[in-house]
PDB file of N, CA and C in Angstrom:
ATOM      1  N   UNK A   1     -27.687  20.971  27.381  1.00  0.00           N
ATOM      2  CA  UNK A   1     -28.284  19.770  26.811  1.00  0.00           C
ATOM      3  C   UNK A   1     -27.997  18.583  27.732  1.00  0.00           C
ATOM      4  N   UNK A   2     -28.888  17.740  28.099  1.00  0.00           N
ATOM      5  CA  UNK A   2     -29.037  16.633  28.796  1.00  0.00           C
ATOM      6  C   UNK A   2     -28.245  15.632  28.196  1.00  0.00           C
ATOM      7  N   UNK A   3     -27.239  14.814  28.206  1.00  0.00           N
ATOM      8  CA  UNK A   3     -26.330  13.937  28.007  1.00  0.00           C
ATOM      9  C   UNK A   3     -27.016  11.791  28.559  1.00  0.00           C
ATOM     10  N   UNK A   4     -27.691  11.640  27.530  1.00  0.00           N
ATOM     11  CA  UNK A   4     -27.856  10.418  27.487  1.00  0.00           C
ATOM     12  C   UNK A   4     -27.295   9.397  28.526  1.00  0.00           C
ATOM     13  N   UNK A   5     -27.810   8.322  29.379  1.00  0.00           N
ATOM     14  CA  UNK A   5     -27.012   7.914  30.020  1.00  0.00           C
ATOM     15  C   UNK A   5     -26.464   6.691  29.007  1.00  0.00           C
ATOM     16  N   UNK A   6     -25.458   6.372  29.165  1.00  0.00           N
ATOM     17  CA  UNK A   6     -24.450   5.201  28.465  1.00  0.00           C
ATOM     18  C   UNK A   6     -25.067   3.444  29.564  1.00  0.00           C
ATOM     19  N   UNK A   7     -24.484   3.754  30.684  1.00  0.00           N
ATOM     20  CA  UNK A   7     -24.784   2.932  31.259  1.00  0.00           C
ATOM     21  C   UNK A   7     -25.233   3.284  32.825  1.00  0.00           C
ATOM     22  N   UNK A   8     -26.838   2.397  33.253  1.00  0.00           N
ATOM     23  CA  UNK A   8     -27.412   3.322  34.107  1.00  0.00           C
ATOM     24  C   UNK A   8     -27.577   1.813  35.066  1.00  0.00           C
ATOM     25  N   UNK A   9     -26.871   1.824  36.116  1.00  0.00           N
ATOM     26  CA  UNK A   9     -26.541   0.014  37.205  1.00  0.00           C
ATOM     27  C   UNK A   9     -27.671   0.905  38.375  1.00  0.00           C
ATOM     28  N   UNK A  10     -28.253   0.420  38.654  1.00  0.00           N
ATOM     29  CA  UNK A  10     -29.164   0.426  40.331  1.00  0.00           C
ATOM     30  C   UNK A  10     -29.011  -0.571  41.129  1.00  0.00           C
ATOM     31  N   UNK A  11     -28.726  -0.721  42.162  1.00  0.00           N
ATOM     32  CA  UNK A  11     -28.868  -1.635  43.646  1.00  0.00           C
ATOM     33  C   UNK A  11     -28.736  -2.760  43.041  1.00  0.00           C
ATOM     34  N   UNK A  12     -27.015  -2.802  41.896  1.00  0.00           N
ATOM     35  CA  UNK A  12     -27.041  -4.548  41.780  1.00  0.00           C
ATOM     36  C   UNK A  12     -26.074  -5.345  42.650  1.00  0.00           C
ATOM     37  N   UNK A  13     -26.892  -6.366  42.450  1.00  0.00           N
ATOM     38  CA  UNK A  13     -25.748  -7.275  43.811  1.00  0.00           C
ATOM     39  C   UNK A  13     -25.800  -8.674  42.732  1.00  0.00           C
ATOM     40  N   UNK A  14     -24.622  -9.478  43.466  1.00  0.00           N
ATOM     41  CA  UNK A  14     -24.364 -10.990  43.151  1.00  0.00           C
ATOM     42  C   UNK A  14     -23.648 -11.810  44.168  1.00  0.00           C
ATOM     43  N   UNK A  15     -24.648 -12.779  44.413  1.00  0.00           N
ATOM     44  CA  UNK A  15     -23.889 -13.598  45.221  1.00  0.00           C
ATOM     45  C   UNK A  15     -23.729 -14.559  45.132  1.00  0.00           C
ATOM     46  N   UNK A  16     -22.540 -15.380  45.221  1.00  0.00           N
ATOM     47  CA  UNK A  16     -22.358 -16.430  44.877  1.00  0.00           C
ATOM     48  C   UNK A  16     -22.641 -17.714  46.149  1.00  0.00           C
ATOM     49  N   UNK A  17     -22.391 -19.247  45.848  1.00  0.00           N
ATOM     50  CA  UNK A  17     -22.547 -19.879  47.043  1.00  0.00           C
ATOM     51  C   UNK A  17     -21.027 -20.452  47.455  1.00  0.00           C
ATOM     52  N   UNK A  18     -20.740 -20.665  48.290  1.00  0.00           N
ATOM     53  CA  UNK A  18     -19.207 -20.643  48.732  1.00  0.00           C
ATOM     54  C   UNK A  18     -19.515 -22.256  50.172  1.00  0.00           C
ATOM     55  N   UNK A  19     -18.627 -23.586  49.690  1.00  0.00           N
ATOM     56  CA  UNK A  19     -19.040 -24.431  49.911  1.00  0.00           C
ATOM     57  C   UNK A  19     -18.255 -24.104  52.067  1.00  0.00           C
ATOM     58  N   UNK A  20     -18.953 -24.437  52.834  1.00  0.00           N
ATOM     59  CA  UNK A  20     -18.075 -24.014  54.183  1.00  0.00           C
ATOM     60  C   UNK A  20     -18.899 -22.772  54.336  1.00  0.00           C
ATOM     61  N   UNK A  21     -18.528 -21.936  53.560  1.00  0.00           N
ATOM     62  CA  UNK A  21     -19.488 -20.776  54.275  1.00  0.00           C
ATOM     63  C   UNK A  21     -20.180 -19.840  54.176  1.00  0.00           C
ATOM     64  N   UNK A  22     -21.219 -20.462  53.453  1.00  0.00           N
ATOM     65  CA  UNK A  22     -22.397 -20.267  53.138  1.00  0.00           C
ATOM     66  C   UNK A  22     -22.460 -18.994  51.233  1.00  0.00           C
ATOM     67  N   UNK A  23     -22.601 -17.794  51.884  1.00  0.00           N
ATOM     68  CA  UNK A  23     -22.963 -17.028  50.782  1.00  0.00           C
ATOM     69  C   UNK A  23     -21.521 -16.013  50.504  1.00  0.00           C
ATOM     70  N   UNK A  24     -21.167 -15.909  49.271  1.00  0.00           N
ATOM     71  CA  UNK A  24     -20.349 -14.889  49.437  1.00  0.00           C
ATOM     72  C   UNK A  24     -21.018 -13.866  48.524  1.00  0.00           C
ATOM     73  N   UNK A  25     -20.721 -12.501  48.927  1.00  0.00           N
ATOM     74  CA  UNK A  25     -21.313 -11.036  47.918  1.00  0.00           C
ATOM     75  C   UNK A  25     -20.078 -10.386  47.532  1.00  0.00           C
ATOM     76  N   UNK A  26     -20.465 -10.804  45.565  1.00  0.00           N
ATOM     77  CA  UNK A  26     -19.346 -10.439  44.887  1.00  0.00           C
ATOM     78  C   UNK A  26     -19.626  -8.304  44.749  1.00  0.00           C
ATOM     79  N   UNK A  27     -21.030  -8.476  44.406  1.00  0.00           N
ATOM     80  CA  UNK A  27     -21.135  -7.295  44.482  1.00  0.00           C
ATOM     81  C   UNK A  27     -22.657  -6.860  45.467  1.00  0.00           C
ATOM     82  N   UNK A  28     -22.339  -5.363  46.326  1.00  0.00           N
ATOM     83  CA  UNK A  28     -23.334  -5.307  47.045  1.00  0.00           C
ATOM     84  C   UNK A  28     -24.112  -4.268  46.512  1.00  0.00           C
ATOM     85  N   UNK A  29     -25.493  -3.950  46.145  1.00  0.00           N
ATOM     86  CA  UNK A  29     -25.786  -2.468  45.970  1.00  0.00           C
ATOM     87  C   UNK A  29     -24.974  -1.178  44.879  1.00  0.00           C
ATOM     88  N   UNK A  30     -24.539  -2.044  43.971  1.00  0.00           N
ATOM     89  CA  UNK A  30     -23.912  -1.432  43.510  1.00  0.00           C
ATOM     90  C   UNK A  30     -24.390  -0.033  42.470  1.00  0.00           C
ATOM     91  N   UNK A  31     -24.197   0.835  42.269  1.00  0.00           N
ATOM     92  CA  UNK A  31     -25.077   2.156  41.985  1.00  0.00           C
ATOM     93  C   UNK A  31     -23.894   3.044  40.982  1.00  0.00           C
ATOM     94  N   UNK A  32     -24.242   3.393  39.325  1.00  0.00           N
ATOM     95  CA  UNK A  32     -23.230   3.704  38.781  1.00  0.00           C
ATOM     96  C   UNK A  32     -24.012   4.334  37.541  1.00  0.00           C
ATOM     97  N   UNK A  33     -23.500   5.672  37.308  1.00  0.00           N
ATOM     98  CA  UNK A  33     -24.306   6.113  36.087  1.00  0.00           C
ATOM     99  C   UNK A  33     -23.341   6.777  35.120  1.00  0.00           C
ATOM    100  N   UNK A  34     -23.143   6.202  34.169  1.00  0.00           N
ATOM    101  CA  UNK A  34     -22.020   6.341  32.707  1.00  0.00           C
ATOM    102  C   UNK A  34     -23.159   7.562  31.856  1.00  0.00           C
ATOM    103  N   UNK A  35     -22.586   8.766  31.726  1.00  0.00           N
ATOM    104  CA  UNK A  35     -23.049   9.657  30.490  1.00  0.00           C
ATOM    105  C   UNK A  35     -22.180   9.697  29.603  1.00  0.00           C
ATOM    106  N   UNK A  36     -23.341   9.347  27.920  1.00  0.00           N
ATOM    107  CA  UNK A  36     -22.184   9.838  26.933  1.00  0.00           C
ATOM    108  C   UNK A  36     -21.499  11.030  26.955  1.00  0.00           C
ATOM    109  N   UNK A  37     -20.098  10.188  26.411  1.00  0.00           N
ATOM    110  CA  UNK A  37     -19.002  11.366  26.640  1.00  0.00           C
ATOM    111  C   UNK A  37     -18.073  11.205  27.462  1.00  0.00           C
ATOM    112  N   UNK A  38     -18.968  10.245  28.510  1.00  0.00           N
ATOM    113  CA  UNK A  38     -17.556  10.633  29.947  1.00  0.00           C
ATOM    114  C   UNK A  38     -16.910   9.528  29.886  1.00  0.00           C
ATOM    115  N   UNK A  39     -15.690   9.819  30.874  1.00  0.00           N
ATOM    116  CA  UNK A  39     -15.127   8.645  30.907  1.00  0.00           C
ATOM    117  C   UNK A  39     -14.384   8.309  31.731  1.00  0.00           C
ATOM    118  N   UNK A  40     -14.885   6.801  31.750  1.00  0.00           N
ATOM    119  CA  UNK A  40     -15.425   5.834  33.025  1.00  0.00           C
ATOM    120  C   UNK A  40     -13.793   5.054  33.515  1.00  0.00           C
ATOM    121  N   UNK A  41     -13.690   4.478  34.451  1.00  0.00           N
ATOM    122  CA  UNK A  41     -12.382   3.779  34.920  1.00  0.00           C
ATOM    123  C   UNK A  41     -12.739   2.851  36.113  1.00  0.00           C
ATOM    124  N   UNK A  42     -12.809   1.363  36.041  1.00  0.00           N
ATOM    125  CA  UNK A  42     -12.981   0.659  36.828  1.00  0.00           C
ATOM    126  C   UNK A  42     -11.775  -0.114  37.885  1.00  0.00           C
ATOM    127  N   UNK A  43     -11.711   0.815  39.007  1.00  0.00           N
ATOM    128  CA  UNK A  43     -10.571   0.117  39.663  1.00  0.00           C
ATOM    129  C   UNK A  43     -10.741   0.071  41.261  1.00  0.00           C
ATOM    130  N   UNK A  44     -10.699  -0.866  41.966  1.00  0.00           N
ATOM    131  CA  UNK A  44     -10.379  -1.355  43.071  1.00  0.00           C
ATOM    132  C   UNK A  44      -9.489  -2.461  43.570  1.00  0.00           C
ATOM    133  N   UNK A  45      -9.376  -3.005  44.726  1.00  0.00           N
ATOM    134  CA  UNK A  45      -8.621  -4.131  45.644  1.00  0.00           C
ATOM    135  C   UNK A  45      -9.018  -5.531  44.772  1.00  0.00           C
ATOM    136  N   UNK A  46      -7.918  -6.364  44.936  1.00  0.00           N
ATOM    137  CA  UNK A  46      -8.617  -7.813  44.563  1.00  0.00           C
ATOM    138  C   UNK A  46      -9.528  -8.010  44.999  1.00  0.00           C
ATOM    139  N   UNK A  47     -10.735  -9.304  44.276  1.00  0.00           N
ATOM    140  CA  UNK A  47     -11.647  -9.137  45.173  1.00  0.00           C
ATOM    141  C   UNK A  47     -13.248  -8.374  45.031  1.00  0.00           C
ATOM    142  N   UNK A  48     -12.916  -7.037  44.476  1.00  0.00           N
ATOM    143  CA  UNK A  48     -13.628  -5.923  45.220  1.00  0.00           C
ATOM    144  C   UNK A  48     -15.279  -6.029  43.789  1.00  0.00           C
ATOM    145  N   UNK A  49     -14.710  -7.136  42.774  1.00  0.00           N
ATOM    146  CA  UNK A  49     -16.061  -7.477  42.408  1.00  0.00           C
ATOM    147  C   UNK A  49     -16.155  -6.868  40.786  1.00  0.00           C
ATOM    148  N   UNK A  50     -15.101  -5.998  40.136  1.00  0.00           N
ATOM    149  CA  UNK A  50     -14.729  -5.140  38.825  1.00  0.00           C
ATOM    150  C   UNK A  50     -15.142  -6.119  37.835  1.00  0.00           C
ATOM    151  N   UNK A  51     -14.199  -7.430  37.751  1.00  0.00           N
ATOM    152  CA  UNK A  51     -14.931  -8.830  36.771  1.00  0.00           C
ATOM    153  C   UNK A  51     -16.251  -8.919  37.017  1.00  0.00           C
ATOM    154  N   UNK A  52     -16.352  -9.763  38.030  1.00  0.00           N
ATOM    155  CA  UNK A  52     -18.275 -10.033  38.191  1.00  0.00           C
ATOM    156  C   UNK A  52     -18.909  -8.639  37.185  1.00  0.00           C
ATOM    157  N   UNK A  53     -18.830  -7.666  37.819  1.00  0.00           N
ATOM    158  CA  UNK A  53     -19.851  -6.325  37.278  1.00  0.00           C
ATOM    159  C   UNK A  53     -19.135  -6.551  35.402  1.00  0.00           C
ATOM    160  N   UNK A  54     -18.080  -6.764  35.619  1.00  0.00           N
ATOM    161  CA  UNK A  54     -17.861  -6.979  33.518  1.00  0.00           C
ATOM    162  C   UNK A  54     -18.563  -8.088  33.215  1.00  0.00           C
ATOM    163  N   UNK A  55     -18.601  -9.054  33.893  1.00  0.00           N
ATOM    164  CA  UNK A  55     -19.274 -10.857  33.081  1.00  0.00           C
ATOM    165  C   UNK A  55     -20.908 -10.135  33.092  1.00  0.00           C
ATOM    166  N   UNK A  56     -21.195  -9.537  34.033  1.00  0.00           N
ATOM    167  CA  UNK A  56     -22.635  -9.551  34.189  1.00  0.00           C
ATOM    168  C   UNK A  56     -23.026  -8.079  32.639  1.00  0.00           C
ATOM    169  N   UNK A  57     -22.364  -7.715  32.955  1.00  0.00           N
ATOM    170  CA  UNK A  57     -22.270  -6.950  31.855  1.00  0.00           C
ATOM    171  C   UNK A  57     -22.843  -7.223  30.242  1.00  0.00           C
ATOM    172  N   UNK A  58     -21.326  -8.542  29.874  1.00  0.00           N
ATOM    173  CA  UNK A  58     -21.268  -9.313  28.853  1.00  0.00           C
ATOM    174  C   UNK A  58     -22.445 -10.121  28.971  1.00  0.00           C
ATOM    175  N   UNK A  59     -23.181 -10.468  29.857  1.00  0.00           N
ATOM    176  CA  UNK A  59     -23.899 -11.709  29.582  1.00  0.00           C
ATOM    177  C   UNK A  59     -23.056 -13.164  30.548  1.00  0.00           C
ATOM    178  N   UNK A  60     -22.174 -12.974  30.755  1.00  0.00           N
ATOM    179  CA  UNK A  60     -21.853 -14.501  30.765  1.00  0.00           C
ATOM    180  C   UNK A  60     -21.610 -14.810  32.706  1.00  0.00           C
ATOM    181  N   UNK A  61     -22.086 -13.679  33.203  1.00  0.00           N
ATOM    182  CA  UNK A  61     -22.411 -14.140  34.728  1.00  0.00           C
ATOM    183  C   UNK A  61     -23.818 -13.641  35.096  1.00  0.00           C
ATOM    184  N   UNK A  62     -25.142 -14.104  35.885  1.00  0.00           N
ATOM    185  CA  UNK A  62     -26.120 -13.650  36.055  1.00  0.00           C
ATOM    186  C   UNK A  62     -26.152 -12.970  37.292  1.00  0.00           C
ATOM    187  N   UNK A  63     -26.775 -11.645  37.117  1.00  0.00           N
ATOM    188  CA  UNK A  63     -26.967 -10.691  38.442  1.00  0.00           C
ATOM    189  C   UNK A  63     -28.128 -11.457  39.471  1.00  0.00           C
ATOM    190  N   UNK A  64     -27.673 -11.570  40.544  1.00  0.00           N
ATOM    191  CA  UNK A  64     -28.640 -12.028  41.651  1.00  0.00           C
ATOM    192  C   UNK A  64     -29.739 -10.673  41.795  1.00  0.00           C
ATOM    193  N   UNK A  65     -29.664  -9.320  41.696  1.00  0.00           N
ATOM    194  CA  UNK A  65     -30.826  -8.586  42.550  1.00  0.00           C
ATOM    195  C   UNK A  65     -30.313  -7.161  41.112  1.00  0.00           C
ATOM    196  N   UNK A  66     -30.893  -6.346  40.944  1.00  0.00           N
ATOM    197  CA  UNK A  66     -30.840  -4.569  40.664  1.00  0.00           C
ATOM    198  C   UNK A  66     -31.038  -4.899  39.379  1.00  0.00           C
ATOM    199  N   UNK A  67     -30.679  -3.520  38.837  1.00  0.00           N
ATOM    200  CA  UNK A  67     -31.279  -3.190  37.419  1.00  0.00           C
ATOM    201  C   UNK A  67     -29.936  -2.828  36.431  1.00  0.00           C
ATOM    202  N   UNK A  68     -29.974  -3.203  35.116  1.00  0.00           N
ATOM    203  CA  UNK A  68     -28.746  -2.439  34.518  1.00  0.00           C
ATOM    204  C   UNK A  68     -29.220  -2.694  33.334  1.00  0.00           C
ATOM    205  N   UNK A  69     -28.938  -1.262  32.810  1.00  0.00           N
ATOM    206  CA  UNK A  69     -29.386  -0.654  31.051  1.00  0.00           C
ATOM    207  C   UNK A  69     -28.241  -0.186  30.630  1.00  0.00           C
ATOM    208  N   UNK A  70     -27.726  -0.437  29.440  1.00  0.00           N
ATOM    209  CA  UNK A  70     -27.028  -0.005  28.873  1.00  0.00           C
ATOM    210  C   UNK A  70     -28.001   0.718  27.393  1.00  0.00           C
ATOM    211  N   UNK A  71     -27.065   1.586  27.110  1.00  0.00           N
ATOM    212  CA  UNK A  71     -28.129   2.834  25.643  1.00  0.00           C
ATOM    213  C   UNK A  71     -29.261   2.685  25.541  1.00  0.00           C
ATOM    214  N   UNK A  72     -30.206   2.374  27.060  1.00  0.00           N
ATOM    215  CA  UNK A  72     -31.446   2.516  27.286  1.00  0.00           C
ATOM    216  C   UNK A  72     -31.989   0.904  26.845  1.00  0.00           C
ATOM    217  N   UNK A  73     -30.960  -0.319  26.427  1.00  0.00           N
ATOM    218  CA  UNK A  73     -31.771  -1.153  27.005  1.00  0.00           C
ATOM    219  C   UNK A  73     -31.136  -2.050  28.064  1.00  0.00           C
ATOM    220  N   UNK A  74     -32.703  -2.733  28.800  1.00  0.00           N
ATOM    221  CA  UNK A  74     -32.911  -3.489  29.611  1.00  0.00           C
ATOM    222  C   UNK A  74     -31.691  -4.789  29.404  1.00  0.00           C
ATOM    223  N   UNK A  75     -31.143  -5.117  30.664  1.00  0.00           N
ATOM    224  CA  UNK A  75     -30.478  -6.373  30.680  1.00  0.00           C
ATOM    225  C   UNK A  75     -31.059  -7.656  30.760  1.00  0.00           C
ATOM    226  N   UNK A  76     -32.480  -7.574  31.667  1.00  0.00           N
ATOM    227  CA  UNK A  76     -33.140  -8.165  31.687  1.00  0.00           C
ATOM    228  C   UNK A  76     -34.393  -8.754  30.440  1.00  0.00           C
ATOM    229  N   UNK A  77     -34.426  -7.631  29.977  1.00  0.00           N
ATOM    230  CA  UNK A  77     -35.356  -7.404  28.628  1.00  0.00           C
ATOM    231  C   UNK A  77     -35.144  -7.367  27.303  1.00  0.00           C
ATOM    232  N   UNK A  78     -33.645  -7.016  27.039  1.00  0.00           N
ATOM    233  CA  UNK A  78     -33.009  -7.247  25.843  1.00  0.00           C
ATOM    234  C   UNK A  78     -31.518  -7.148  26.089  1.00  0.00           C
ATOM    235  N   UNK A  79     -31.493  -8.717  26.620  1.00  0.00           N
ATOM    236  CA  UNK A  79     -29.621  -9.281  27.118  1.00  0.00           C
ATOM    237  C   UNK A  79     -28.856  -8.913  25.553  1.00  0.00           C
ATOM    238  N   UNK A  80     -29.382  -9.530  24.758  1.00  0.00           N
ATOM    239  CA  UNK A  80     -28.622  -9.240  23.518  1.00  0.00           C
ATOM    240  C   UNK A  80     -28.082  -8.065  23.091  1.00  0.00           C
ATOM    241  N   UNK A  81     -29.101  -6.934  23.033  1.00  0.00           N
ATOM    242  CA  UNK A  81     -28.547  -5.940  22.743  1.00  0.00           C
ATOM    243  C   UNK A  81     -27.594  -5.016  23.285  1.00  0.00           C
ATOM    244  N   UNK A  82     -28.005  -5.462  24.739  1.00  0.00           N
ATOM    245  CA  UNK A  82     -27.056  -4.973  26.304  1.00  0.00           C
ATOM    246  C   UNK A  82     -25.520  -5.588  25.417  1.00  0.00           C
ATOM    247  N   UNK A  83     -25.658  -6.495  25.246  1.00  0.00           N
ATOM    248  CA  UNK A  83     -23.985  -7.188  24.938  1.00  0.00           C
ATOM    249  C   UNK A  83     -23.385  -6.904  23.821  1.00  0.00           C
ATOM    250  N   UNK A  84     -24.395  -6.587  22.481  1.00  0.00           N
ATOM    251  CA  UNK A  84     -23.979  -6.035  21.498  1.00  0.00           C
ATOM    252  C   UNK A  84     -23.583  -4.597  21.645  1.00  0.00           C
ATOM    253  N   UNK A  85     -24.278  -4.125  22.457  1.00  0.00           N
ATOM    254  CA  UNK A  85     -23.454  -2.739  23.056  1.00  0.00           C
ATOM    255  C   UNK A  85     -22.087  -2.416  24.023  1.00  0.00           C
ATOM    256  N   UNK A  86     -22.003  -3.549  24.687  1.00  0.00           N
ATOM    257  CA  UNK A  86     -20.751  -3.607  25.768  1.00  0.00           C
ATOM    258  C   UNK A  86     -19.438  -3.403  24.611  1.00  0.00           C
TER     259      UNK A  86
END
């Protein structure tokens, strides 16, 4: 049986503007597919962008570029429910 995806991220990026020098990329391309059931663990270096991908998540930072669905909905298309699901 095919296992639902939970949370399905494509080629997201965010960049912020950084005063001196120029652009900074919190996240690049980022590519991540959560099936119910499994389970997930977010860890890297300071830095490496784990917050950003949670705010953007929640709602409360906006993705510059990609796609992200959570229980099949759109972040873009239904932010609310994306967050009522996080």
């Amino acid at each position: 049986m095919d296992k639902k995806n939970v949370v399905h991220v494509k080629n997201l990026k965010k960049t912020y503007s950084k005063k001196g020098t120029g652009r900074v990329e919190a996240l690049k391309n980022l590519n991540l597919e959560v099936k119910e059931g499994e389970i997930f663990g977010l860890l890297g270096p300071n830095g490496a962008g784990k917050s950003t991908f949670i705010n953007i998540l929640g709602g409360s930072v906006i993705k510059t570029e990609g796609s992200v669905n959570v229980w099949g909905f759109d972040l873009d298309k239904s932010p609310r429910q994306v967050r009522a699901s996080v």
